[in-house]
PDB file of N, CA and C in Angstrom:
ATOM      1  N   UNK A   1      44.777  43.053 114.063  1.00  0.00           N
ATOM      2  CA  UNK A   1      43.980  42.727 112.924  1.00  0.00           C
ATOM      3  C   UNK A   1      44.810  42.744 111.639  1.00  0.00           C
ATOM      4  N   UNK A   2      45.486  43.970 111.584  1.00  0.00           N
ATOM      5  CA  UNK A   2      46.441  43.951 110.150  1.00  0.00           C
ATOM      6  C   UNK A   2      47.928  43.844 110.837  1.00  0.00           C
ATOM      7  N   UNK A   3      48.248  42.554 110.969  1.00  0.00           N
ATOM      8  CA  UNK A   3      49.517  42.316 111.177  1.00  0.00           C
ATOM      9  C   UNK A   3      50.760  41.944 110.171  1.00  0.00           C
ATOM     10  N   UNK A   4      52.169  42.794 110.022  1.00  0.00           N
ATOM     11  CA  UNK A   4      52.400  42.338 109.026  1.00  0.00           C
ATOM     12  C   UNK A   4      53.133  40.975 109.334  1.00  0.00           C
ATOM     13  N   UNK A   5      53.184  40.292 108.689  1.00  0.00           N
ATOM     14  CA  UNK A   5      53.912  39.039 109.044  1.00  0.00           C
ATOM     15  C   UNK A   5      55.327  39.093 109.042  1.00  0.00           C
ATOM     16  N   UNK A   6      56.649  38.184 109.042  1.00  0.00           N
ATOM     17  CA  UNK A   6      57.385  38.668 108.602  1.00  0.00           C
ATOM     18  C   UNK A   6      58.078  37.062 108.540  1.00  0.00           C
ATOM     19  N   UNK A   7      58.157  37.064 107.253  1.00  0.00           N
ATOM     20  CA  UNK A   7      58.930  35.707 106.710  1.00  0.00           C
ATOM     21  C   UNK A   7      60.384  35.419 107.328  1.00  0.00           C
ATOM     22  N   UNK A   8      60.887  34.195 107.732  1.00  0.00           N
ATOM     23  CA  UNK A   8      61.917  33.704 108.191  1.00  0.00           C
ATOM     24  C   UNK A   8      62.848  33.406 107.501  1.00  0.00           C
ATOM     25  N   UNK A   9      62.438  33.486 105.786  1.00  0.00           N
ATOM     26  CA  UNK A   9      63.908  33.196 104.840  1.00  0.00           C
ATOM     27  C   UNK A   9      64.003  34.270 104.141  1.00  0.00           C
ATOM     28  N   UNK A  10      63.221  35.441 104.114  1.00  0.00           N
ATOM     29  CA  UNK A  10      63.681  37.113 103.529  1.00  0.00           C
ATOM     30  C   UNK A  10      65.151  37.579 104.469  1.00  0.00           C
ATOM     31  N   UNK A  11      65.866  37.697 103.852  1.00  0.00           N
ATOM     32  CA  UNK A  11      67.341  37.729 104.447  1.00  0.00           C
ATOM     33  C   UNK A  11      67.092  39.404 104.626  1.00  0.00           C
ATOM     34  N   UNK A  12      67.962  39.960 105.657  1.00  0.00           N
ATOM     35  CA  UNK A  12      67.985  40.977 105.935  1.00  0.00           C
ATOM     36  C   UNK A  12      68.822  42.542 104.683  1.00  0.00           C
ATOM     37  N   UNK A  13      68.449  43.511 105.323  1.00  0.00           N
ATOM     38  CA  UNK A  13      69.340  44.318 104.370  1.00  0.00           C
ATOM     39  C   UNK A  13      70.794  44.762 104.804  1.00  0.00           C
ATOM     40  N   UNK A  14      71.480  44.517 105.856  1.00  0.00           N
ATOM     41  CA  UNK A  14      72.904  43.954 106.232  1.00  0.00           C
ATOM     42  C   UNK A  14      72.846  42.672 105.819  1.00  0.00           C
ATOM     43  N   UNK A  15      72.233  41.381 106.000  1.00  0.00           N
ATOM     44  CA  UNK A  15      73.059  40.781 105.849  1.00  0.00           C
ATOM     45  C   UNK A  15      73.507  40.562 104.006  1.00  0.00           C
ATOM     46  N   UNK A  16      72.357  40.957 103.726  1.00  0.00           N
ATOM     47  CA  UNK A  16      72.532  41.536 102.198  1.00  0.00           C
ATOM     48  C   UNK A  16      74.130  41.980 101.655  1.00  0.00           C
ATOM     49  N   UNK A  17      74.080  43.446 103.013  1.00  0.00           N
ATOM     50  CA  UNK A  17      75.052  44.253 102.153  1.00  0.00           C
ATOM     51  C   UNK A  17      76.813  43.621 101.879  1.00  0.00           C
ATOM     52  N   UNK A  18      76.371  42.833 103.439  1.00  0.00           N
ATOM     53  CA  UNK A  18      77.706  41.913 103.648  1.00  0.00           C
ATOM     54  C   UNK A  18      78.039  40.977 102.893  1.00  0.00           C
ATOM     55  N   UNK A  19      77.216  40.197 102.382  1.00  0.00           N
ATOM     56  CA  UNK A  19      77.318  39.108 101.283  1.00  0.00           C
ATOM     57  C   UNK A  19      77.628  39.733 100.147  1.00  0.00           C
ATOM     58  N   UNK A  20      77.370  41.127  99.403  1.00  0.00           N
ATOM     59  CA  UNK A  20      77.694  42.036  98.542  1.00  0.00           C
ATOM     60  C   UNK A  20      79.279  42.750  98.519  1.00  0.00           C
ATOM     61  N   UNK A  21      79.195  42.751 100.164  1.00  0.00           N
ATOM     62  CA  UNK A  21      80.894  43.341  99.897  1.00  0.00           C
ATOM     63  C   UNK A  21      81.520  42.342 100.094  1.00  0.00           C
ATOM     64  N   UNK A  22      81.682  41.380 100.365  1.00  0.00           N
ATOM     65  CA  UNK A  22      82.375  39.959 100.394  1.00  0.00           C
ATOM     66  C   UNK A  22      82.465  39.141  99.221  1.00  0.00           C
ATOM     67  N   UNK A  23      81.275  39.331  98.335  1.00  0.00           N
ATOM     68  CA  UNK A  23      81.521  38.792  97.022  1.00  0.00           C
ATOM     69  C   UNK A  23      82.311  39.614  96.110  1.00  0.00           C
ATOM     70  N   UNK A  24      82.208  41.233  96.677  1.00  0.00           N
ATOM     71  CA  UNK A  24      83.455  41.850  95.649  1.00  0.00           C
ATOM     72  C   UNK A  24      84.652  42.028  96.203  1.00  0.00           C
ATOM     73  N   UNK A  25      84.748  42.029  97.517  1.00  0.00           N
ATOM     74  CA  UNK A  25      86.074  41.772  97.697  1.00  0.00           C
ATOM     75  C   UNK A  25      86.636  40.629  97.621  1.00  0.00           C
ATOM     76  N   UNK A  26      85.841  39.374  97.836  1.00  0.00           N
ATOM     77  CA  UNK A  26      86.811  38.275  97.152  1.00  0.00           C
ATOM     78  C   UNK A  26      87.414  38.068  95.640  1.00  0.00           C
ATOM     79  N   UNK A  27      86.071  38.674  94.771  1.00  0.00           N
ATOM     80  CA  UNK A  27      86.731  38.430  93.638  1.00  0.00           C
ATOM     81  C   UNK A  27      87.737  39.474  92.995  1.00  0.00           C
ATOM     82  N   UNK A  28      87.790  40.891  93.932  1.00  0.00           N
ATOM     83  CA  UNK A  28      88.833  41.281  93.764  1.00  0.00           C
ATOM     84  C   UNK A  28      90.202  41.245  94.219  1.00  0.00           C
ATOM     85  N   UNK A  29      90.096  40.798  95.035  1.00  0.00           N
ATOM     86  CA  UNK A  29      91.496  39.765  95.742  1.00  0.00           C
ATOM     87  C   UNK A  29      92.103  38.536  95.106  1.00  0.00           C
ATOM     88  N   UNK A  30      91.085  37.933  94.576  1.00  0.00           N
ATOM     89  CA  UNK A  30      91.720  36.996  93.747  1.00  0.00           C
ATOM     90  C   UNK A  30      92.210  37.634  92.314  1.00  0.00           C
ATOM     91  N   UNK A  31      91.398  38.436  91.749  1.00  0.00           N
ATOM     92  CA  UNK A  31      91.869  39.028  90.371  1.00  0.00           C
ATOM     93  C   UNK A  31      93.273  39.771  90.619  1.00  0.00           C
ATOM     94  N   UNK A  32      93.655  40.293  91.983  1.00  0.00           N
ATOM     95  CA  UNK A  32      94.774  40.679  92.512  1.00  0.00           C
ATOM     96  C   UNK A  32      96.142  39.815  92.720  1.00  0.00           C
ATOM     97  N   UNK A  33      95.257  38.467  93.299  1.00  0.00           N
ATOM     98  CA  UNK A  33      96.417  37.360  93.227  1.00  0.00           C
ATOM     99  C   UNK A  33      96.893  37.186  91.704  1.00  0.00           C
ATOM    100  N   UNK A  34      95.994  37.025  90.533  1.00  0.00           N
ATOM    101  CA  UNK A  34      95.767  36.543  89.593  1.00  0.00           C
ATOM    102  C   UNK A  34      97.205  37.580  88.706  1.00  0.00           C
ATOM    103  N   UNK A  35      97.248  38.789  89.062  1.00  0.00           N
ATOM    104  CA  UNK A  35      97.864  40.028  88.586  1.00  0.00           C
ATOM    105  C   UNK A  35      99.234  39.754  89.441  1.00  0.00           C
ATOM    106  N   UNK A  36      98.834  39.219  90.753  1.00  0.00           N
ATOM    107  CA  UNK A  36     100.213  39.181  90.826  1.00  0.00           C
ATOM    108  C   UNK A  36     101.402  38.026  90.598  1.00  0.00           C
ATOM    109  N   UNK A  37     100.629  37.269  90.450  1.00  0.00           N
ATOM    110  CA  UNK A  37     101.233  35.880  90.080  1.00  0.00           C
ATOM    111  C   UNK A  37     102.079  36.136  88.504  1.00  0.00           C
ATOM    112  N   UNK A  38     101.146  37.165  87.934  1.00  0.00           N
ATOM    113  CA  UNK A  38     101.926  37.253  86.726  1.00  0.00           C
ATOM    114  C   UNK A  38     103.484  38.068  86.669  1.00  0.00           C
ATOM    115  N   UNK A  39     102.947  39.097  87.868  1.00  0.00           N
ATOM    116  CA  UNK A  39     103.885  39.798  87.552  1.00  0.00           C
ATOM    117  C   UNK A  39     105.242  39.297  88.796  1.00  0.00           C
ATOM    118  N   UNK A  40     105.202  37.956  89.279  1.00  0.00           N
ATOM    119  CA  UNK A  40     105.937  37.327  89.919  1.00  0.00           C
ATOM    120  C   UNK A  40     107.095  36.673  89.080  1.00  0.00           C
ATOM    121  N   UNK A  41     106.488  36.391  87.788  1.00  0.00           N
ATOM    122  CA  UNK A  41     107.074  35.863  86.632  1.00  0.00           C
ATOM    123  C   UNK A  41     108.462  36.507  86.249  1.00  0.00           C
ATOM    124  N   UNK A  42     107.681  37.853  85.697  1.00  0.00           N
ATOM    125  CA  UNK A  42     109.046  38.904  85.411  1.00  0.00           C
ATOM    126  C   UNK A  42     110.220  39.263  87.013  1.00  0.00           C
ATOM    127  N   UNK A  43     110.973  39.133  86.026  1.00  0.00           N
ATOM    128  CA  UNK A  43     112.739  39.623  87.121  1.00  0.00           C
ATOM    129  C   UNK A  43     112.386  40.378  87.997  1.00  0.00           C
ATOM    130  N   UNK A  44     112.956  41.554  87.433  1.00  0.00           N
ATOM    131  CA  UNK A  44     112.230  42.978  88.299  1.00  0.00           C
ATOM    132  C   UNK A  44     111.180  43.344  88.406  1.00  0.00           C
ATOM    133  N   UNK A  45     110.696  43.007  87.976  1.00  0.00           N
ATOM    134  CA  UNK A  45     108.948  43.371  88.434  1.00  0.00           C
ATOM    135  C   UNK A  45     108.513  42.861  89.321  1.00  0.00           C
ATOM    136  N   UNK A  46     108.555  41.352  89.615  1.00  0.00           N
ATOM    137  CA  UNK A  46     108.442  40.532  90.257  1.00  0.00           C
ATOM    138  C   UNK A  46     108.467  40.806  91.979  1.00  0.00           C
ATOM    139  N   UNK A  47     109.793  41.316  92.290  1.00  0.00           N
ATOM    140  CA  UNK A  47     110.841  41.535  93.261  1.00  0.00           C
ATOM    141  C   UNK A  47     110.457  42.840  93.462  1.00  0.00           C
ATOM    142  N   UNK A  48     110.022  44.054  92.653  1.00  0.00           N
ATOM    143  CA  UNK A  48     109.399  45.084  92.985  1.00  0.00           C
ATOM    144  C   UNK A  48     108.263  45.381  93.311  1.00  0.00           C
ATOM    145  N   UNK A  49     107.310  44.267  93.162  1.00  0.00           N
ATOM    146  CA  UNK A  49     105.508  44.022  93.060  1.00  0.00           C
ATOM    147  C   UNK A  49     105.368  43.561  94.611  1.00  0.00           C
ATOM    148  N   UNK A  50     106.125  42.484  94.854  1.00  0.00           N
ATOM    149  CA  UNK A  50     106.084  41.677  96.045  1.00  0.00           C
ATOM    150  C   UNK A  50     106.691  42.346  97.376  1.00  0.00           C
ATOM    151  N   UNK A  51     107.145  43.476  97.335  1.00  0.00           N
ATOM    152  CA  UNK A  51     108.017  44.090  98.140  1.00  0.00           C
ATOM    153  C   UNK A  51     106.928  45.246  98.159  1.00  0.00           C
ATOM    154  N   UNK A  52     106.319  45.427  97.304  1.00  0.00           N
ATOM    155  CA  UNK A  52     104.720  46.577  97.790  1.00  0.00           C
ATOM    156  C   UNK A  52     104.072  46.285  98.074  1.00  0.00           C
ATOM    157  N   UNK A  53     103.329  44.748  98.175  1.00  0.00           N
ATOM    158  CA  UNK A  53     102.607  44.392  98.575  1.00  0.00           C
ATOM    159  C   UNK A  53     102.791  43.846  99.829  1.00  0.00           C
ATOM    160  N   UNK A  54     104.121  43.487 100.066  1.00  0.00           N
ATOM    161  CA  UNK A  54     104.552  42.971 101.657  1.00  0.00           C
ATOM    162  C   UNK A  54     104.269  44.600 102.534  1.00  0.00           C
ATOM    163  N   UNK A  55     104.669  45.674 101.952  1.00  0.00           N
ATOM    164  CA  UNK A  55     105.035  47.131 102.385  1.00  0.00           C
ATOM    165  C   UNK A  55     103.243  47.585 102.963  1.00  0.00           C
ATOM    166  N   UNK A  56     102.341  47.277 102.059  1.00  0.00           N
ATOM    167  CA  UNK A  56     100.833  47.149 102.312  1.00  0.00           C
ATOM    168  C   UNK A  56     100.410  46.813 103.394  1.00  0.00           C
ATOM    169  N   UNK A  57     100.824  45.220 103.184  1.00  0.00           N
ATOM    170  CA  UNK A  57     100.552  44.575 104.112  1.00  0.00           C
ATOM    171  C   UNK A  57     100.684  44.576 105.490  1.00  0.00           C
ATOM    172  N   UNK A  58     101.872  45.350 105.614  1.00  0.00           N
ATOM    173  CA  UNK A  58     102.390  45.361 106.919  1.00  0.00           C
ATOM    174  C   UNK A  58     102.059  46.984 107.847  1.00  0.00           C
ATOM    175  N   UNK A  59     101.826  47.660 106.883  1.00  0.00           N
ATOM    176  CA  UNK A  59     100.845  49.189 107.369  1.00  0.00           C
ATOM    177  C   UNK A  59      99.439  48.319 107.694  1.00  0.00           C
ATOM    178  N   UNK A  60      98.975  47.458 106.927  1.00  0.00           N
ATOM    179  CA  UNK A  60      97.637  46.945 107.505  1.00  0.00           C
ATOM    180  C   UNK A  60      97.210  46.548 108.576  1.00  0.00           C
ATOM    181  N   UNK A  61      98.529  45.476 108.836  1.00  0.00           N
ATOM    182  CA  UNK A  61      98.851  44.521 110.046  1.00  0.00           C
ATOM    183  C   UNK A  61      99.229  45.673 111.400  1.00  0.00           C
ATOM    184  N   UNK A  62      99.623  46.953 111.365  1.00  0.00           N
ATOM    185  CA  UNK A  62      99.305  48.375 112.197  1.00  0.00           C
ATOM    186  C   UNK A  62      98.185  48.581 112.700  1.00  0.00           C
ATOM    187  N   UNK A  63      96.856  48.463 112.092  1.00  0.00           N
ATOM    188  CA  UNK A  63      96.159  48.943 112.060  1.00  0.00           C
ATOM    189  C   UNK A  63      94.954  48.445 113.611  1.00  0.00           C
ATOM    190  N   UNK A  64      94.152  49.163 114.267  1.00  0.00           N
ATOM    191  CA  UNK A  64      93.681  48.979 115.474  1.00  0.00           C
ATOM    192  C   UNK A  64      92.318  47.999 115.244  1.00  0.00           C
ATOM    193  N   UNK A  65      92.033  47.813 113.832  1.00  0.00           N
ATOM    194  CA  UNK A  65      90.812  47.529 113.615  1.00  0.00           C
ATOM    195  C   UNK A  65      91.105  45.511 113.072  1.00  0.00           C
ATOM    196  N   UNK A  66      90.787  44.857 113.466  1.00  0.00           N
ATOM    197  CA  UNK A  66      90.726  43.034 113.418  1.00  0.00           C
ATOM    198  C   UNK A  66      90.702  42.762 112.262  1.00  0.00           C
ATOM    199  N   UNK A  67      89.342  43.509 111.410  1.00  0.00           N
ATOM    200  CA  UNK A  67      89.831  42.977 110.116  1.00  0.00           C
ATOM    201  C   UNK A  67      91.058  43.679 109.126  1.00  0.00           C
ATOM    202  N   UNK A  68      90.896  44.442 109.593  1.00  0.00           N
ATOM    203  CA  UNK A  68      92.605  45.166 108.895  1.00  0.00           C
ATOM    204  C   UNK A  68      93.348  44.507 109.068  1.00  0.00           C
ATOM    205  N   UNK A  69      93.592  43.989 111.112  1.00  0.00           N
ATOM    206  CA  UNK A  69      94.605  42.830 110.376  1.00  0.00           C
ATOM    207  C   UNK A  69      94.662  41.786 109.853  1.00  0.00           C
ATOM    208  N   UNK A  70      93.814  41.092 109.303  1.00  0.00           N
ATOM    209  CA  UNK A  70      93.457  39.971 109.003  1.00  0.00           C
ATOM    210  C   UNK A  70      93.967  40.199 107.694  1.00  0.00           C
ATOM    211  N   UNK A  71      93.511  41.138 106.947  1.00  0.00           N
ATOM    212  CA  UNK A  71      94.020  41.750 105.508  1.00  0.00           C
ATOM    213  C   UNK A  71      95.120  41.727 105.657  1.00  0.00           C
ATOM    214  N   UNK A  72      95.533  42.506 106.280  1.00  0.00           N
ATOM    215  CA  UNK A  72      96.895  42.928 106.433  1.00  0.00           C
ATOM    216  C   UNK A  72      98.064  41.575 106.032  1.00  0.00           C
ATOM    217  N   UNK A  73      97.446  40.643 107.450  1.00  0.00           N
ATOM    218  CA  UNK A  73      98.196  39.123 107.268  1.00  0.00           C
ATOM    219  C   UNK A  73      98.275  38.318 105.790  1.00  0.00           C
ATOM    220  N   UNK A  74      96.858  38.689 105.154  1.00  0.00           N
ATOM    221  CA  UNK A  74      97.055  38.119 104.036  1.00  0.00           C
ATOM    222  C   UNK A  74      97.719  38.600 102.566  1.00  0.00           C
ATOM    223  N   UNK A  75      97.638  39.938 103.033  1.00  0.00           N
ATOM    224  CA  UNK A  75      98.458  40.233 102.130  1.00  0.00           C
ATOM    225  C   UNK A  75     100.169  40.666 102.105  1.00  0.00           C
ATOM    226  N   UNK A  76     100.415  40.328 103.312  1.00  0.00           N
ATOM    227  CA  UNK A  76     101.791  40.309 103.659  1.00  0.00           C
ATOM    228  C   UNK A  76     101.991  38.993 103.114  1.00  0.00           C
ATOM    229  N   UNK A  77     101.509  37.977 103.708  1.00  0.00           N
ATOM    230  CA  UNK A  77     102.001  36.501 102.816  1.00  0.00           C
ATOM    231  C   UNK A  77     101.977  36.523 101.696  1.00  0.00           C
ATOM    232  N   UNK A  78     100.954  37.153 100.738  1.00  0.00           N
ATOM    233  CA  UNK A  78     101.002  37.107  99.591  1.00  0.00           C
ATOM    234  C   UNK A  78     102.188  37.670  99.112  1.00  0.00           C
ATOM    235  N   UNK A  79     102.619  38.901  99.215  1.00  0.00           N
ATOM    236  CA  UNK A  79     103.303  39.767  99.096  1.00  0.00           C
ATOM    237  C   UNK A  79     104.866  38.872  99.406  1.00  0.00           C
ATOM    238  N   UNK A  80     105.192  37.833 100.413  1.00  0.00           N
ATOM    239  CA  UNK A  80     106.297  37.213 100.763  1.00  0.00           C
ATOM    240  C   UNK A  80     106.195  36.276  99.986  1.00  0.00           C
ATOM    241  N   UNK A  81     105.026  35.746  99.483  1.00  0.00           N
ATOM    242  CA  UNK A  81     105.420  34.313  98.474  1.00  0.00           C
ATOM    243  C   UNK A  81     105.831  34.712  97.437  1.00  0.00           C
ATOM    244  N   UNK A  82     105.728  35.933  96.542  1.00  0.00           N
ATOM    245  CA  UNK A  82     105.801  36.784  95.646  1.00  0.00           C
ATOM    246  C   UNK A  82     107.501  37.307  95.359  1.00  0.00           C
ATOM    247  N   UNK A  83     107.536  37.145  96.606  1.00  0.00           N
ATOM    248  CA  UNK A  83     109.519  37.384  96.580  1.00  0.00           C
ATOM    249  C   UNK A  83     110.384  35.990  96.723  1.00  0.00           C
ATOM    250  N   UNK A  84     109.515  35.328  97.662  1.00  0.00           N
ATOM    251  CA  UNK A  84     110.130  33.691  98.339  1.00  0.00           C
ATOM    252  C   UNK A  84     110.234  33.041  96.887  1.00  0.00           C
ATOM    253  N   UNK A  85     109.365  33.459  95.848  1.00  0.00           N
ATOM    254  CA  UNK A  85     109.222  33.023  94.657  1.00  0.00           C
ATOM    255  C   UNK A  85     110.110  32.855  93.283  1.00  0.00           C
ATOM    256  N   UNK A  86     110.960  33.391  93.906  1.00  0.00           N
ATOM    257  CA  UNK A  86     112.284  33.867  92.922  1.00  0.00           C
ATOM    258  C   UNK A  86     113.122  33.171  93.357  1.00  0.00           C
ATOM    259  N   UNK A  87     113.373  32.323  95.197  1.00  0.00           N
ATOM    260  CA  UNK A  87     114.164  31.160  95.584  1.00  0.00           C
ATOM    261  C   UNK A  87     113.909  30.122  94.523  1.00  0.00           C
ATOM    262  N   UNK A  88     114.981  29.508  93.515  1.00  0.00           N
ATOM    263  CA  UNK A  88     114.868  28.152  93.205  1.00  0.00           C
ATOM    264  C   UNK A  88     113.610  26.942  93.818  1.00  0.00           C
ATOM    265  N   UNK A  89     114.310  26.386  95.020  1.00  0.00           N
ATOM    266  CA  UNK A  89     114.019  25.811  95.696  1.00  0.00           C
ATOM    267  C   UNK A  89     112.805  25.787  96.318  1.00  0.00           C
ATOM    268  N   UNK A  90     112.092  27.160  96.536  1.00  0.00           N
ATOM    269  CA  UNK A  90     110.831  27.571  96.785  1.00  0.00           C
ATOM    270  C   UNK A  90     110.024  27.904  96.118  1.00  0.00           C
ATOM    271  N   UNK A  91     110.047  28.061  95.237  1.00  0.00           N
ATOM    272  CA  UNK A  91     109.251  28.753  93.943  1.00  0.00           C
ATOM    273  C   UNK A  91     108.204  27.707  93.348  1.00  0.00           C
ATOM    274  N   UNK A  92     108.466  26.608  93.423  1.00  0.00           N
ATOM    275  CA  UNK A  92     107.188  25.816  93.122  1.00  0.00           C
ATOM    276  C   UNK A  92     105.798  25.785  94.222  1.00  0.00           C
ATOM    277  N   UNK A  93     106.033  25.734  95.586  1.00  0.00           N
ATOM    278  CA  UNK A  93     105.635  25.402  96.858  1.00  0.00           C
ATOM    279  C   UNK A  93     105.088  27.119  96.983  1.00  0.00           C
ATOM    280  N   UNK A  94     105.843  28.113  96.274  1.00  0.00           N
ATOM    281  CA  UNK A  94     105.058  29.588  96.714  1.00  0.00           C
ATOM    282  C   UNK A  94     104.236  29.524  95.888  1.00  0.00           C
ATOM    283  N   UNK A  95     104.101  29.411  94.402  1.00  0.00           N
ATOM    284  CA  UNK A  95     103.623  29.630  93.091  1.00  0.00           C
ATOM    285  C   UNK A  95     102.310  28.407  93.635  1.00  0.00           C
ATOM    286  N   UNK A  96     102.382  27.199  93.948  1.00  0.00           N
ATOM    287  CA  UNK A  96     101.321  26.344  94.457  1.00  0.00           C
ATOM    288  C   UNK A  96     100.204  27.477  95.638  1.00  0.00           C
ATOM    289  N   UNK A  97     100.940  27.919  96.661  1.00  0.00           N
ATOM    290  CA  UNK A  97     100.402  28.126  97.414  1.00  0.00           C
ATOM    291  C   UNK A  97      99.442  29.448  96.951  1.00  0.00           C
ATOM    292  N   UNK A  98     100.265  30.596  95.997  1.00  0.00           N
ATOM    293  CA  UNK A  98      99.558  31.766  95.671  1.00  0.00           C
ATOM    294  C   UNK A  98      98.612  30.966  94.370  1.00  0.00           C
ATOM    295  N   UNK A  99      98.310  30.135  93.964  1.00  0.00           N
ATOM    296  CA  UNK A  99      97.418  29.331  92.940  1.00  0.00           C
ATOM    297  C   UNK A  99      96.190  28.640  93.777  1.00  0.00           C
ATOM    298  N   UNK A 100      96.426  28.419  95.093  1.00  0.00           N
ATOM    299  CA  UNK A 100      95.240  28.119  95.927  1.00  0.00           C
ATOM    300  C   UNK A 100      94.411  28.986  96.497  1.00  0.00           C
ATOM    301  N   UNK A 101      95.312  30.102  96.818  1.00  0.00           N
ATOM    302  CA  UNK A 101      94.590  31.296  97.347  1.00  0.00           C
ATOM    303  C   UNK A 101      93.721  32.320  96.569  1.00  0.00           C
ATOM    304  N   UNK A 102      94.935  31.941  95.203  1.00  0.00           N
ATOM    305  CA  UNK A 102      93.808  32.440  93.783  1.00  0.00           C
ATOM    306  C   UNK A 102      92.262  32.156  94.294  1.00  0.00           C
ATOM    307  N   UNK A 103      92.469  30.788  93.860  1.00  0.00           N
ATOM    308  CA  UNK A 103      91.352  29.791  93.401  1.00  0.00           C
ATOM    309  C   UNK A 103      90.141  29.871  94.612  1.00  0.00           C
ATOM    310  N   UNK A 104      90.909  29.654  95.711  1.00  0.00           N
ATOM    311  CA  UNK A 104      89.914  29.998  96.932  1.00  0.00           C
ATOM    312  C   UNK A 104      89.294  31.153  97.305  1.00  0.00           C
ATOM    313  N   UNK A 105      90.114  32.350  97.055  1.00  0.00           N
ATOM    314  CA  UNK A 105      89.358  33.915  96.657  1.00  0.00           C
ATOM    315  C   UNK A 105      88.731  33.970  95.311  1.00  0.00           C
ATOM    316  N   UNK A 106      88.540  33.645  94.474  1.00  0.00           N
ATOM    317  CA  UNK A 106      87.798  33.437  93.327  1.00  0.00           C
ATOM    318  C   UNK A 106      86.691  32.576  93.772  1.00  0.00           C
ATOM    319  N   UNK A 107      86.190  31.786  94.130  1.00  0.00           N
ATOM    320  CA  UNK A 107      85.520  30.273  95.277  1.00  0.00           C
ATOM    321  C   UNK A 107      84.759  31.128  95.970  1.00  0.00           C
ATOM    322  N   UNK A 108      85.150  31.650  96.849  1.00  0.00           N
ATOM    323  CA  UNK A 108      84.233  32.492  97.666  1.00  0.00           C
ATOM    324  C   UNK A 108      83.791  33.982  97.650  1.00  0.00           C
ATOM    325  N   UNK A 109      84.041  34.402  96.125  1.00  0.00           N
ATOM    326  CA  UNK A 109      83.699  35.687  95.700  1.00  0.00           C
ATOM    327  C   UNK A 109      82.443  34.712  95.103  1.00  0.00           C
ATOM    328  N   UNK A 110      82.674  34.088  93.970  1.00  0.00           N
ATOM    329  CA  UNK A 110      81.664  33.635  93.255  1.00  0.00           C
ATOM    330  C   UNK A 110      80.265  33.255  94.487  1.00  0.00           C
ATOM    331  N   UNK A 111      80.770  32.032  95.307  1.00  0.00           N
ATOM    332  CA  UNK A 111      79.421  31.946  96.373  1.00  0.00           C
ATOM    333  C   UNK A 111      79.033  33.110  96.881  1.00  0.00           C
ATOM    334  N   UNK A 112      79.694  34.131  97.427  1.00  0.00           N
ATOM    335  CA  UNK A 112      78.751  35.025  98.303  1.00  0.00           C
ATOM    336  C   UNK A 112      78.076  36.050  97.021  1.00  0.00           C
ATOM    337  N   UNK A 113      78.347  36.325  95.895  1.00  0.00           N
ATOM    338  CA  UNK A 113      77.472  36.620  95.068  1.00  0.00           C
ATOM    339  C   UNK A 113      76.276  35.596  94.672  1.00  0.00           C
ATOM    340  N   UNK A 114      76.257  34.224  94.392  1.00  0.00           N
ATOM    341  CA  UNK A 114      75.566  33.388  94.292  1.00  0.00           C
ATOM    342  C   UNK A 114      74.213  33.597  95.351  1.00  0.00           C
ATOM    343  N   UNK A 115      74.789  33.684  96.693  1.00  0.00           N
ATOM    344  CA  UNK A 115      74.080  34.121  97.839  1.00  0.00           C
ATOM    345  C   UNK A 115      73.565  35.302  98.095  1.00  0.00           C
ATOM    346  N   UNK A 116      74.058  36.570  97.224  1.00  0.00           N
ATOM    347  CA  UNK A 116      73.485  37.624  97.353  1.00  0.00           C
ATOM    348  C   UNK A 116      72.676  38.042  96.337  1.00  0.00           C
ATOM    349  N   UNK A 117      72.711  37.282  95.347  1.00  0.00           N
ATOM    350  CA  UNK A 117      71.327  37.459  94.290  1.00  0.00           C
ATOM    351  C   UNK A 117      70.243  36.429  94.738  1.00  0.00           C
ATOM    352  N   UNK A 118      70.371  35.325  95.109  1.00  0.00           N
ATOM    353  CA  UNK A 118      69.306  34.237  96.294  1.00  0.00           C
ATOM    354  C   UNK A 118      68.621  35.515  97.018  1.00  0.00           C
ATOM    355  N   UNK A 119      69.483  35.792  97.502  1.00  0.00           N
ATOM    356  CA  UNK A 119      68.524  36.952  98.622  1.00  0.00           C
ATOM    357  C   UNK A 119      68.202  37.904  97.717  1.00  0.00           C
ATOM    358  N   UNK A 120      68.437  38.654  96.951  1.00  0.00           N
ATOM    359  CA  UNK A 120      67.307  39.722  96.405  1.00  0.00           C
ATOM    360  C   UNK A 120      66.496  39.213  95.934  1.00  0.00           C
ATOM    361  N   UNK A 121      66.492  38.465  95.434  1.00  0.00           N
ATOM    362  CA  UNK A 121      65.079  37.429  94.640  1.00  0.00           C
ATOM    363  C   UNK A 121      64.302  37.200  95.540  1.00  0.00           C
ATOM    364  N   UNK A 122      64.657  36.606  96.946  1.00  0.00           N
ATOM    365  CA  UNK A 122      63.778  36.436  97.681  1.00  0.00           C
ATOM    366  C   UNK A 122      63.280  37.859  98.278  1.00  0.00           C
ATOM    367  N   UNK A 123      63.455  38.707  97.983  1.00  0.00           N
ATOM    368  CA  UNK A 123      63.543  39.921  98.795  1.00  0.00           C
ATOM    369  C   UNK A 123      62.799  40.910  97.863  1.00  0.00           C
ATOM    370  N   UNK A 124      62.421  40.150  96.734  1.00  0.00           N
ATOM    371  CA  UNK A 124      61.524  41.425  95.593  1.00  0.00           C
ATOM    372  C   UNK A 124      60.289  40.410  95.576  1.00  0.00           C
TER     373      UNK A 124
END
């Protein structure tokens, strides 16, 4: 008699939380690329930034858990374009490539927040 119904586009409260940590970890990954691109610029800094972040990366890429390594992978590349970046010859083609990954972690921070205020709205 009192049944509650239950709507088919009220998004869940995982899948909520996931769209929440995905929108801040993208856009903090990109604000990370964004930091490091700069500091790719400077001499030593550059060469010292990219060599911690390869060092990160590669304790990540250790790790028993899939998405660790997945992190891991990406921030080891990052971390290698960051040094590859100081080659002449390479430095346009790294600096391109860490400017896409920017842009694409910035891209998909912004949507899965886009998507995770959709769902609370629908969800109040």
């Amino acid at each position: 008699m009192y049944e509650i119904q239950k709507k088919d586009d009220i998004p869940s409260t995982s899948s909520l939380s996931k769209l929440g940590i995905a929108a801040v970890g993208c856009t903090v990954g990109g604000v990370f690329l964004i930091l490091l691109q700069i500091f790719s610029r400077l001499r030593g800094l550059g060469l010292v930034a990219g060599g911690i972040v390869c060092v990160f990366g590669i304790v990540s890429l250790m790790s028993k858990d899939a998405a660790d390594k997945k992190a891991g992978a990406v921030i080891t590349a990052a971390g290698a374009l960051v040094l590859l970046s100081r080659i002449p010859l390479i430095a346009p083609i790294a600096s391109t490539l860490l400017t896409i990954g920017t842009v694409g972690l910035l891209a998909m921070g912004i949507i899965n927040a886009v998507k995770f205020l959709i769902g609370l709205k629908k969800r109040s």
